[in-house]
PDB file of N, CA and C in Angstrom:
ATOM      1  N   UNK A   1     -10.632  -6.847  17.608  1.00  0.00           N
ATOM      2  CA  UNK A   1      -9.972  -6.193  18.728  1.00  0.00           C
ATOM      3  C   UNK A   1      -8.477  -6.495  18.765  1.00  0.00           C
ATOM      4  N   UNK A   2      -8.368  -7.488  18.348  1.00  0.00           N
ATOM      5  CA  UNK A   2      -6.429  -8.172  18.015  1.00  0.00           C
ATOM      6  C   UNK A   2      -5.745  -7.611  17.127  1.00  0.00           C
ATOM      7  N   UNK A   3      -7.013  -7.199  16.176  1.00  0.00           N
ATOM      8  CA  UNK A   3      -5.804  -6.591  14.589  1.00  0.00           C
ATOM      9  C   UNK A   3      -4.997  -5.373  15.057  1.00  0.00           C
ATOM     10  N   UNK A   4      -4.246  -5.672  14.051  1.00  0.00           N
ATOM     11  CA  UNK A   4      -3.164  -3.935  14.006  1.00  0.00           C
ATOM     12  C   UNK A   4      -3.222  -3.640  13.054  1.00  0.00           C
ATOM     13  N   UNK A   5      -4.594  -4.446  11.533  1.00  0.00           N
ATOM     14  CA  UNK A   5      -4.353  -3.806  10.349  1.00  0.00           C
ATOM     15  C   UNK A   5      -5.907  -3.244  10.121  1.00  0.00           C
ATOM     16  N   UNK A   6      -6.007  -1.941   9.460  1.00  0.00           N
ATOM     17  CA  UNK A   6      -6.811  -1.270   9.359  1.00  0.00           C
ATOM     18  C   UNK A   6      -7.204  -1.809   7.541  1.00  0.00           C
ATOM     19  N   UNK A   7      -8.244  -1.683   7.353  1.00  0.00           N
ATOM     20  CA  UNK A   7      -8.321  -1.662   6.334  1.00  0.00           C
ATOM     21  C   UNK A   7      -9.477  -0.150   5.589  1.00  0.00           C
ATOM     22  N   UNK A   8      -9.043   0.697   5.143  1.00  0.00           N
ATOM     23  CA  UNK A   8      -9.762   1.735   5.152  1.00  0.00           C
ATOM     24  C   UNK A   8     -10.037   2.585   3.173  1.00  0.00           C
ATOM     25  N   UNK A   9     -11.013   3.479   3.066  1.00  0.00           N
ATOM     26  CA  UNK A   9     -11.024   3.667   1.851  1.00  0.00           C
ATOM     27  C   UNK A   9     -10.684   5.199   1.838  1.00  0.00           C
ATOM     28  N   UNK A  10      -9.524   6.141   1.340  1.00  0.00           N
ATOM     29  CA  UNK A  10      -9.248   7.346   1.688  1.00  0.00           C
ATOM     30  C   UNK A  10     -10.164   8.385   0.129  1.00  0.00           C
ATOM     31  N   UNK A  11     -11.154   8.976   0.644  1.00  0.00           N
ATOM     32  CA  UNK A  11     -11.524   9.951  -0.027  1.00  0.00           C
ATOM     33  C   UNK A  11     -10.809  11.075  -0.276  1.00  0.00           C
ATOM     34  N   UNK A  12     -10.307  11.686  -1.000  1.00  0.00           N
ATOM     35  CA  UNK A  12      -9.493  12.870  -1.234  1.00  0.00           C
ATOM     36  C   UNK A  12     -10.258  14.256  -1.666  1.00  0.00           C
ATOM     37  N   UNK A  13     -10.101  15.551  -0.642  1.00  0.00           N
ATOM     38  CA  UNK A  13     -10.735  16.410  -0.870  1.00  0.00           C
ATOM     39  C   UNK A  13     -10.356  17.407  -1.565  1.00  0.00           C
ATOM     40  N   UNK A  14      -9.140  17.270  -2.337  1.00  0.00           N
ATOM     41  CA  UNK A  14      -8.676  18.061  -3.644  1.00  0.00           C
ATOM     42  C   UNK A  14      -9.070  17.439  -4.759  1.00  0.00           C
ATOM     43  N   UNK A  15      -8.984  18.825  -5.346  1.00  0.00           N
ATOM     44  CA  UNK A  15      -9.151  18.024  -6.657  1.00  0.00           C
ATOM     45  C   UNK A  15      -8.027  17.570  -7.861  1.00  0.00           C
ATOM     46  N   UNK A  16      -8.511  15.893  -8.238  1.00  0.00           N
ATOM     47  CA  UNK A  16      -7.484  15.445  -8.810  1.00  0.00           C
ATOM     48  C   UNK A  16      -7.738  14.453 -10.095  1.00  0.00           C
ATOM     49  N   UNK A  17      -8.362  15.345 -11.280  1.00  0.00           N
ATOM     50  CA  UNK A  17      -9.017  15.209 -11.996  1.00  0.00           C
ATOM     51  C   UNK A  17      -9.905  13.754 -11.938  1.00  0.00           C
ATOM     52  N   UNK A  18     -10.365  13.121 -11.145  1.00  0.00           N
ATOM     53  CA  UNK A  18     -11.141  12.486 -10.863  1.00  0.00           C
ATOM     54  C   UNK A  18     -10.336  10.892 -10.672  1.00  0.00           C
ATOM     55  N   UNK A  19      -9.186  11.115 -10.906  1.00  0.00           N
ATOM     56  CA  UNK A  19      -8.335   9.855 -10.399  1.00  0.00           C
ATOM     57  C   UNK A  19      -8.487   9.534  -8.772  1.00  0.00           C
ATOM     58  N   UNK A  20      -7.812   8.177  -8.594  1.00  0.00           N
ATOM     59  CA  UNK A  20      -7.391   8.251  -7.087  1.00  0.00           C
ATOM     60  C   UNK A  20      -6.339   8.327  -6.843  1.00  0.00           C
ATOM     61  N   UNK A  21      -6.339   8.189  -5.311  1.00  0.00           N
ATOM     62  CA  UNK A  21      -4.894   9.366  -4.707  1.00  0.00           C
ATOM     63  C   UNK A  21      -3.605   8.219  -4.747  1.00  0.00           C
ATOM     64  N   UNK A  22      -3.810   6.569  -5.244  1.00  0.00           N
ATOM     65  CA  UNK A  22      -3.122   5.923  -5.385  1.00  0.00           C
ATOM     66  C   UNK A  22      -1.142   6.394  -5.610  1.00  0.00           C
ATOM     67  N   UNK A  23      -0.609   6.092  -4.791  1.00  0.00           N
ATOM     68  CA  UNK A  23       1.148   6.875  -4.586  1.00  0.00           C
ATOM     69  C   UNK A  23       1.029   7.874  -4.152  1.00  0.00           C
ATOM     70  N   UNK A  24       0.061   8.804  -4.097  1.00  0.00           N
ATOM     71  CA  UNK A  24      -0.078  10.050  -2.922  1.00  0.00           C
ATOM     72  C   UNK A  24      -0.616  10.232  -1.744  1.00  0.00           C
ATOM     73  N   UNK A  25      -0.856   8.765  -0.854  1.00  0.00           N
ATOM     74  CA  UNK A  25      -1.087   8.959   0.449  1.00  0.00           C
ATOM     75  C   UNK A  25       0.300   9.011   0.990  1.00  0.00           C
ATOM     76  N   UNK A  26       0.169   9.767   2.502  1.00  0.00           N
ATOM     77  CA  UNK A  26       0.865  10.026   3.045  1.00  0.00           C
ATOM     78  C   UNK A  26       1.114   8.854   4.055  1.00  0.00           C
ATOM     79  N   UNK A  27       2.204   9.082   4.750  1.00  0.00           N
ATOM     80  CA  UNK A  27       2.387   8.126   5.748  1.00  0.00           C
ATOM     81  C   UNK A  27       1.289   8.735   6.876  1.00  0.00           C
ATOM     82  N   UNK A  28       0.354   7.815   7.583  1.00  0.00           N
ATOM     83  CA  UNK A  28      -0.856   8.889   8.615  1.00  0.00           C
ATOM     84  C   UNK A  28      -0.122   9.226   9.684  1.00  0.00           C
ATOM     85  N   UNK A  29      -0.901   9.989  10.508  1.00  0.00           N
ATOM     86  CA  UNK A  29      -0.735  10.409  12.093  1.00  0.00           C
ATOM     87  C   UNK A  29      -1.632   9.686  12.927  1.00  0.00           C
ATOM     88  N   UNK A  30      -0.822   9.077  13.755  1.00  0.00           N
ATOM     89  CA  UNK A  30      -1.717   8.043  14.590  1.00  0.00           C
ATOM     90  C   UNK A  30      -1.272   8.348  16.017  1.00  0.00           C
ATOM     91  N   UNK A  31      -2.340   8.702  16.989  1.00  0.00           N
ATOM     92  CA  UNK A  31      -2.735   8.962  18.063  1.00  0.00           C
ATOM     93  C   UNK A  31      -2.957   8.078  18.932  1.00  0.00           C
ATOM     94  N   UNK A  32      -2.343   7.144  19.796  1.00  0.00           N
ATOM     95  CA  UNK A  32      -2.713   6.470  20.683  1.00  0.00           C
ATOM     96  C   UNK A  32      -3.147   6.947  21.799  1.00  0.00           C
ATOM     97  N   UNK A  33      -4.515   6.835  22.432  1.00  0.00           N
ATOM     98  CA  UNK A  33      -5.123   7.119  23.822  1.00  0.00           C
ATOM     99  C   UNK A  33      -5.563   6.137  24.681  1.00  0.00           C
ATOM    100  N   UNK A  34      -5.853   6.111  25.909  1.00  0.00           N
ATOM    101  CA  UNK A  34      -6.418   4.545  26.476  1.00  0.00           C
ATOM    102  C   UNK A  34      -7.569   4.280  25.918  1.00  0.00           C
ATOM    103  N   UNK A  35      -8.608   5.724  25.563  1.00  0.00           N
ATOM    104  CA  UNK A  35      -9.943   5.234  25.147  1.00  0.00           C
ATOM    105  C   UNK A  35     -10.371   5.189  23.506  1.00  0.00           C
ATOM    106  N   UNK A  36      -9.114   5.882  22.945  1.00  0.00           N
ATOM    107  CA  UNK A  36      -9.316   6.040  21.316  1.00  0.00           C
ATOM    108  C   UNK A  36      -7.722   6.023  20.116  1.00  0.00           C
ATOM    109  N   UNK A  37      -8.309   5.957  19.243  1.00  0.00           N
ATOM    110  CA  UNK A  37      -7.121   5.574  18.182  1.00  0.00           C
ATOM    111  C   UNK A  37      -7.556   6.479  17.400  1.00  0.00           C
ATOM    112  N   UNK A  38      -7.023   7.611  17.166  1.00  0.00           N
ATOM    113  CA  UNK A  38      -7.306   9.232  16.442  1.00  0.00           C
ATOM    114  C   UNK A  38      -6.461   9.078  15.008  1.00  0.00           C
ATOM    115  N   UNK A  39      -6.888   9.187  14.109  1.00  0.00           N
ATOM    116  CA  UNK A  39      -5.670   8.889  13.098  1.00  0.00           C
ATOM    117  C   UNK A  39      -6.243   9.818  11.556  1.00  0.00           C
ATOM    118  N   UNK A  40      -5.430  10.307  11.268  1.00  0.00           N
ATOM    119  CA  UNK A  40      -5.381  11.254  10.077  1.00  0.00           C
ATOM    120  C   UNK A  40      -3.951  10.925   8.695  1.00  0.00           C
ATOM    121  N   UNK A  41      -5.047  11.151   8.131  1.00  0.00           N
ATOM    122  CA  UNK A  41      -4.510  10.772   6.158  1.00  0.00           C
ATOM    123  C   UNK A  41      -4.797  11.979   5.411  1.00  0.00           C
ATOM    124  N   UNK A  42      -3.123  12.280   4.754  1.00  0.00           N
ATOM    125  CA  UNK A  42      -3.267  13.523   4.372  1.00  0.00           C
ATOM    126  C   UNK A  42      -2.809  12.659   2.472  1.00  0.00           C
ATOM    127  N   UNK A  43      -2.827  13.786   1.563  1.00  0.00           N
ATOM    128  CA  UNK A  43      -2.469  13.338  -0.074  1.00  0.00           C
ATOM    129  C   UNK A  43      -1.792  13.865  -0.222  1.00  0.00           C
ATOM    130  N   UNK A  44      -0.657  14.063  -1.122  1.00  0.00           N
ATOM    131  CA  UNK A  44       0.223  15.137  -1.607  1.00  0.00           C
ATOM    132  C   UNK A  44      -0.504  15.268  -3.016  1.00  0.00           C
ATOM    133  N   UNK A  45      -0.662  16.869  -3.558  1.00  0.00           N
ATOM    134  CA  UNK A  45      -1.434  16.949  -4.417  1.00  0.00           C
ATOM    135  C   UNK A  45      -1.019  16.488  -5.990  1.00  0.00           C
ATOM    136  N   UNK A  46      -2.075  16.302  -6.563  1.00  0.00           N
ATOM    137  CA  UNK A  46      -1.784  15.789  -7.786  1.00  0.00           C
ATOM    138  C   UNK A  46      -0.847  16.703  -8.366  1.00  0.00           C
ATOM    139  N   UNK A  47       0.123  16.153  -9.642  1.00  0.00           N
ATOM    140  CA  UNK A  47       0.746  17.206 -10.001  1.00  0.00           C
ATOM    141  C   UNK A  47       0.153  18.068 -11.270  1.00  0.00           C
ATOM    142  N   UNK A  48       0.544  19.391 -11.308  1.00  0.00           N
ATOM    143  CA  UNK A  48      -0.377  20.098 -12.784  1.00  0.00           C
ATOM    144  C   UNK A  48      -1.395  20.134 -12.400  1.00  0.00           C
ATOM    145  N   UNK A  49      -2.037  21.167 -13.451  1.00  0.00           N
ATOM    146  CA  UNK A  49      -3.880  21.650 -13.466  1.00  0.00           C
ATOM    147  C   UNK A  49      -4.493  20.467 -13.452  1.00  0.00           C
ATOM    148  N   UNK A  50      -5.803  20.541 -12.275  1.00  0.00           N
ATOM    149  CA  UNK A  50      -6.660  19.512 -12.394  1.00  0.00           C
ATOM    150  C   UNK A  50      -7.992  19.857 -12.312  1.00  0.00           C
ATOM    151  N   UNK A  51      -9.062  19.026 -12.788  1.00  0.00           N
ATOM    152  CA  UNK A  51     -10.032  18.908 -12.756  1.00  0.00           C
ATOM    153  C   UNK A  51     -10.786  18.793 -11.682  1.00  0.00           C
ATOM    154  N   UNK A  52     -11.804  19.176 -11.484  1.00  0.00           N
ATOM    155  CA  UNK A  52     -12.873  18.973  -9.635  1.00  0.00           C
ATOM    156  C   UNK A  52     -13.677  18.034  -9.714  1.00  0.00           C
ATOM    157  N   UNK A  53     -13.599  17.087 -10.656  1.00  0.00           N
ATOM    158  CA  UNK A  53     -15.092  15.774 -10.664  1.00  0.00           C
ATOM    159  C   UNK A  53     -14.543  15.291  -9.311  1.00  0.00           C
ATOM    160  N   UNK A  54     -15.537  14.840  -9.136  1.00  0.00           N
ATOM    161  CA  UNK A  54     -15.661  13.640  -7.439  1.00  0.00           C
ATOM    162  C   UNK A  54     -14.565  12.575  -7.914  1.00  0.00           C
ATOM    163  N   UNK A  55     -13.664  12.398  -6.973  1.00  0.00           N
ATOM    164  CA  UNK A  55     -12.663  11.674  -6.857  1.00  0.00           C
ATOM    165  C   UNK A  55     -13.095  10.125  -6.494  1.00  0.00           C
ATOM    166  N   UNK A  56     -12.687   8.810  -6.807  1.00  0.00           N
ATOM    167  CA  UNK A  56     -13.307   7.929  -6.388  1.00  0.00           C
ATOM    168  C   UNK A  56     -12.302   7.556  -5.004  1.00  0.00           C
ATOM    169  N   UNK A  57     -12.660   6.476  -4.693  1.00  0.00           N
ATOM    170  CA  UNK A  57     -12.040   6.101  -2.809  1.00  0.00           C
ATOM    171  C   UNK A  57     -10.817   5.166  -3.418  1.00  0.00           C
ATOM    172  N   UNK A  58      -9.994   5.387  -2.314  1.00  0.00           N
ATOM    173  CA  UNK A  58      -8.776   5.233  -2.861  1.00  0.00           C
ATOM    174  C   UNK A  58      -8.127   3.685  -1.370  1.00  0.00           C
ATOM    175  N   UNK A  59      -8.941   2.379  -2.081  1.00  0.00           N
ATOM    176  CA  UNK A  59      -8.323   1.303  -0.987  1.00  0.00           C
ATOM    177  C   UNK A  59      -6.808   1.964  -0.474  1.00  0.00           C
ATOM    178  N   UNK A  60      -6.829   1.720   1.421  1.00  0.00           N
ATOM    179  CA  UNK A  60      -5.319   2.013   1.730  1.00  0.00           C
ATOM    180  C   UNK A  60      -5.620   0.823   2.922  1.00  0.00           C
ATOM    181  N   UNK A  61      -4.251   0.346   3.389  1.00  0.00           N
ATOM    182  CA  UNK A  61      -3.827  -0.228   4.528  1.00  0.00           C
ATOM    183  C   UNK A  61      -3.016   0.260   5.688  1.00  0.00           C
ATOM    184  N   UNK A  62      -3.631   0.151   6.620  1.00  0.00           N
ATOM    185  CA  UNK A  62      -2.637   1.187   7.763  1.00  0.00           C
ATOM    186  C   UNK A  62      -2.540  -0.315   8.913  1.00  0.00           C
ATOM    187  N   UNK A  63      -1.643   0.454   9.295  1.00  0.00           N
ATOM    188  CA  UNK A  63      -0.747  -1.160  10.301  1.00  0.00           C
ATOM    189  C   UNK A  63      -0.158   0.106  11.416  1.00  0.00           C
ATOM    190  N   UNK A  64      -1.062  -1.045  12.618  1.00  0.00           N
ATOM    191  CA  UNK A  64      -1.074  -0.175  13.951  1.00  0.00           C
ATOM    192  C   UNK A  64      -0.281  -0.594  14.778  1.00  0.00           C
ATOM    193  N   UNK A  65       0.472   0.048  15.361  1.00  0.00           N
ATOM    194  CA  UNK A  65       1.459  -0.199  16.134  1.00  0.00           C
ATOM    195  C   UNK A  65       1.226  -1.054  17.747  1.00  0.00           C
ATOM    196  N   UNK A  66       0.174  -1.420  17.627  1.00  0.00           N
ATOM    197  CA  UNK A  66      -0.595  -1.953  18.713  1.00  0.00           C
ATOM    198  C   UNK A  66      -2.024  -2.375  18.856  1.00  0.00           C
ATOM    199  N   UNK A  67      -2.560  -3.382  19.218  1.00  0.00           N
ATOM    200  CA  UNK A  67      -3.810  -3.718  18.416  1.00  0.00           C
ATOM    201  C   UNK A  67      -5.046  -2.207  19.222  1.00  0.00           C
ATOM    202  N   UNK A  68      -6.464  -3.011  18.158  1.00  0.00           N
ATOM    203  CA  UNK A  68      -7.019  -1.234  18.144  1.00  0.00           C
ATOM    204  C   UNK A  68      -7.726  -1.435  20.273  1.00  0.00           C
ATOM    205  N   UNK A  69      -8.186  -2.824  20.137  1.00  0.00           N
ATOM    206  CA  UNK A  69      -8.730  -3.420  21.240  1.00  0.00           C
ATOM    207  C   UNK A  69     -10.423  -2.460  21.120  1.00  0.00           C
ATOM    208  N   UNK A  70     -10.356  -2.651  22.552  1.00  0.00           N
ATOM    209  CA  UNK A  70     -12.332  -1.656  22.542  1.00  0.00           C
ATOM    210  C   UNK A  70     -12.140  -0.315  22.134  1.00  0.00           C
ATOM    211  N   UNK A  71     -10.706   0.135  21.938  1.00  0.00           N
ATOM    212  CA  UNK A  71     -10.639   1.565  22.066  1.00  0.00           C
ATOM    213  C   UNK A  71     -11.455   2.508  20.127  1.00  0.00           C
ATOM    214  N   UNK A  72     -12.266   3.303  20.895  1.00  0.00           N
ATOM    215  CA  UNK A  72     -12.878   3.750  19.637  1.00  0.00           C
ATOM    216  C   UNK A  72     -12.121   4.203  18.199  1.00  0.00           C
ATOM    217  N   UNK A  73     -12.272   3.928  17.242  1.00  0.00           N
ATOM    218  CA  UNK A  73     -11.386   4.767  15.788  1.00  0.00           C
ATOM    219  C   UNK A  73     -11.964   5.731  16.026  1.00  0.00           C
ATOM    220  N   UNK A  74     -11.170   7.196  15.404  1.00  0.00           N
ATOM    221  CA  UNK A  74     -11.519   8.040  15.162  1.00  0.00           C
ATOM    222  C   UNK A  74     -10.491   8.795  13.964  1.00  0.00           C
ATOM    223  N   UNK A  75     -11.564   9.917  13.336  1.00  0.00           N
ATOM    224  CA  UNK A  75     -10.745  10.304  11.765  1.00  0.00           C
ATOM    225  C   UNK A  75     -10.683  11.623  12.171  1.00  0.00           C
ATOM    226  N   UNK A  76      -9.022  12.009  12.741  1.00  0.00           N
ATOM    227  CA  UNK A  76      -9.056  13.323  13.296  1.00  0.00           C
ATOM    228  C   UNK A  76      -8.257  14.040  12.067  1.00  0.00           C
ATOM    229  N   UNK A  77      -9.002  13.788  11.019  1.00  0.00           N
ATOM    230  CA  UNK A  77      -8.363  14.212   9.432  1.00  0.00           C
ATOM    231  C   UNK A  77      -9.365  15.257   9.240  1.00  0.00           C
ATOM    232  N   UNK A  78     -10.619  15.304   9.713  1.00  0.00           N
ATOM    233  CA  UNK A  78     -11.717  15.557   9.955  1.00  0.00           C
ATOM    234  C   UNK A  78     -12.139  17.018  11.219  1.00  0.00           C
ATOM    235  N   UNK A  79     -13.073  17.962  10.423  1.00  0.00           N
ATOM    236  CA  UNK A  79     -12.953  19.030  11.970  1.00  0.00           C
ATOM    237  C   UNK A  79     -14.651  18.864  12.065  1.00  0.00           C
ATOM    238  N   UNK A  80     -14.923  18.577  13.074  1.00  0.00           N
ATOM    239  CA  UNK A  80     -15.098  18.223  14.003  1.00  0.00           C
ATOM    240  C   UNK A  80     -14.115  16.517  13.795  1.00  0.00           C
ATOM    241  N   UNK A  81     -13.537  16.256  15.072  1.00  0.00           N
ATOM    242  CA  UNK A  81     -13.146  14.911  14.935  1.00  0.00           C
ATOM    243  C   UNK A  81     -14.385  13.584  14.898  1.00  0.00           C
ATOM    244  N   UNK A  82     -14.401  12.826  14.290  1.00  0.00           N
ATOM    245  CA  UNK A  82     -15.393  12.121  14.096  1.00  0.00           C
ATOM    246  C   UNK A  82     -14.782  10.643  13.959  1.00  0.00           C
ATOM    247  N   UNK A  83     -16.179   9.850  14.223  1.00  0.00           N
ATOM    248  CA  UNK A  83     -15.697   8.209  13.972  1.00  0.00           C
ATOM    249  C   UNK A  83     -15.762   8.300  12.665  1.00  0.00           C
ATOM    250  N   UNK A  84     -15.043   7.301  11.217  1.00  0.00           N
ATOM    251  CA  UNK A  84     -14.894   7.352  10.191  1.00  0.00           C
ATOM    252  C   UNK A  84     -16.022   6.982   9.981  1.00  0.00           C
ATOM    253  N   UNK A  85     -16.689   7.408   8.355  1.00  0.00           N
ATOM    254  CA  UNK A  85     -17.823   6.874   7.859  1.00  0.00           C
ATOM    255  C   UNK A  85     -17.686   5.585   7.358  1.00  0.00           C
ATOM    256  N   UNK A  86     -18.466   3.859   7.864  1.00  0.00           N
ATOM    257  CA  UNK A  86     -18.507   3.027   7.862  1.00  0.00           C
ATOM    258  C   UNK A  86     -19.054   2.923   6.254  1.00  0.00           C
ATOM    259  N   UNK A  87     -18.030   2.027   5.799  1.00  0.00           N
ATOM    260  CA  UNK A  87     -18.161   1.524   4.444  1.00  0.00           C
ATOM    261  C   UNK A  87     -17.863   0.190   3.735  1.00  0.00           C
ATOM    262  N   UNK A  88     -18.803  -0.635   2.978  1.00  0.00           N
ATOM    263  CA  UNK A  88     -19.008  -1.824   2.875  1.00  0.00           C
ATOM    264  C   UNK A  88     -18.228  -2.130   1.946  1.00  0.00           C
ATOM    265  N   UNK A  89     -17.113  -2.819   1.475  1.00  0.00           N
ATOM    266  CA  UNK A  89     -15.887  -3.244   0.477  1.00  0.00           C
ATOM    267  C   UNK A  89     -15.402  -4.455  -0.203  1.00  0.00           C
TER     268      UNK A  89
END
């Protein structure tokens, strides 16, 4: 509830011949609310023709401008907005 550091794994839904998005995350969009922390991660696309194999997860660190406290995560990268899918690392 104290941290301000996220520790998260960014899946990328382009395709990028099966690399990760390592130097192409973006800086996110982060949403502060009283009851939630909304936050979206975009890639800039690979460069040149690429391949569509499944991309692997791409470790990132995000540093919150305020700790997260009870307030829910949410991945409004995502339509429907959703809590992120919980993953073991």
């Amino acid at each position: 509830a104290d941290s301000t550091t996220l520790h998260v794994l960014v899946h990328e839904q382009q395709c990028a011949s099966g690399r990760p998005a390592t130097g192409r995350i973006r800086t996110p969009t982060i949403a502060y609310h009283a009851d939630r922390v909304e936050i979206a991660i975009t890639t800039d696309r690979a460069p040149g023709g690429q391949a569509c194999p499944s991309n692997p997860a791409t470790p990132y660190e995000i540093e919150l401008s305020e700790p997260l406290g009870d307030r829910q995560l949410l991945d409004s990268g995502r339509e429907p907005i959703a809590p992120p899918t919980p993953v073991d690392w």
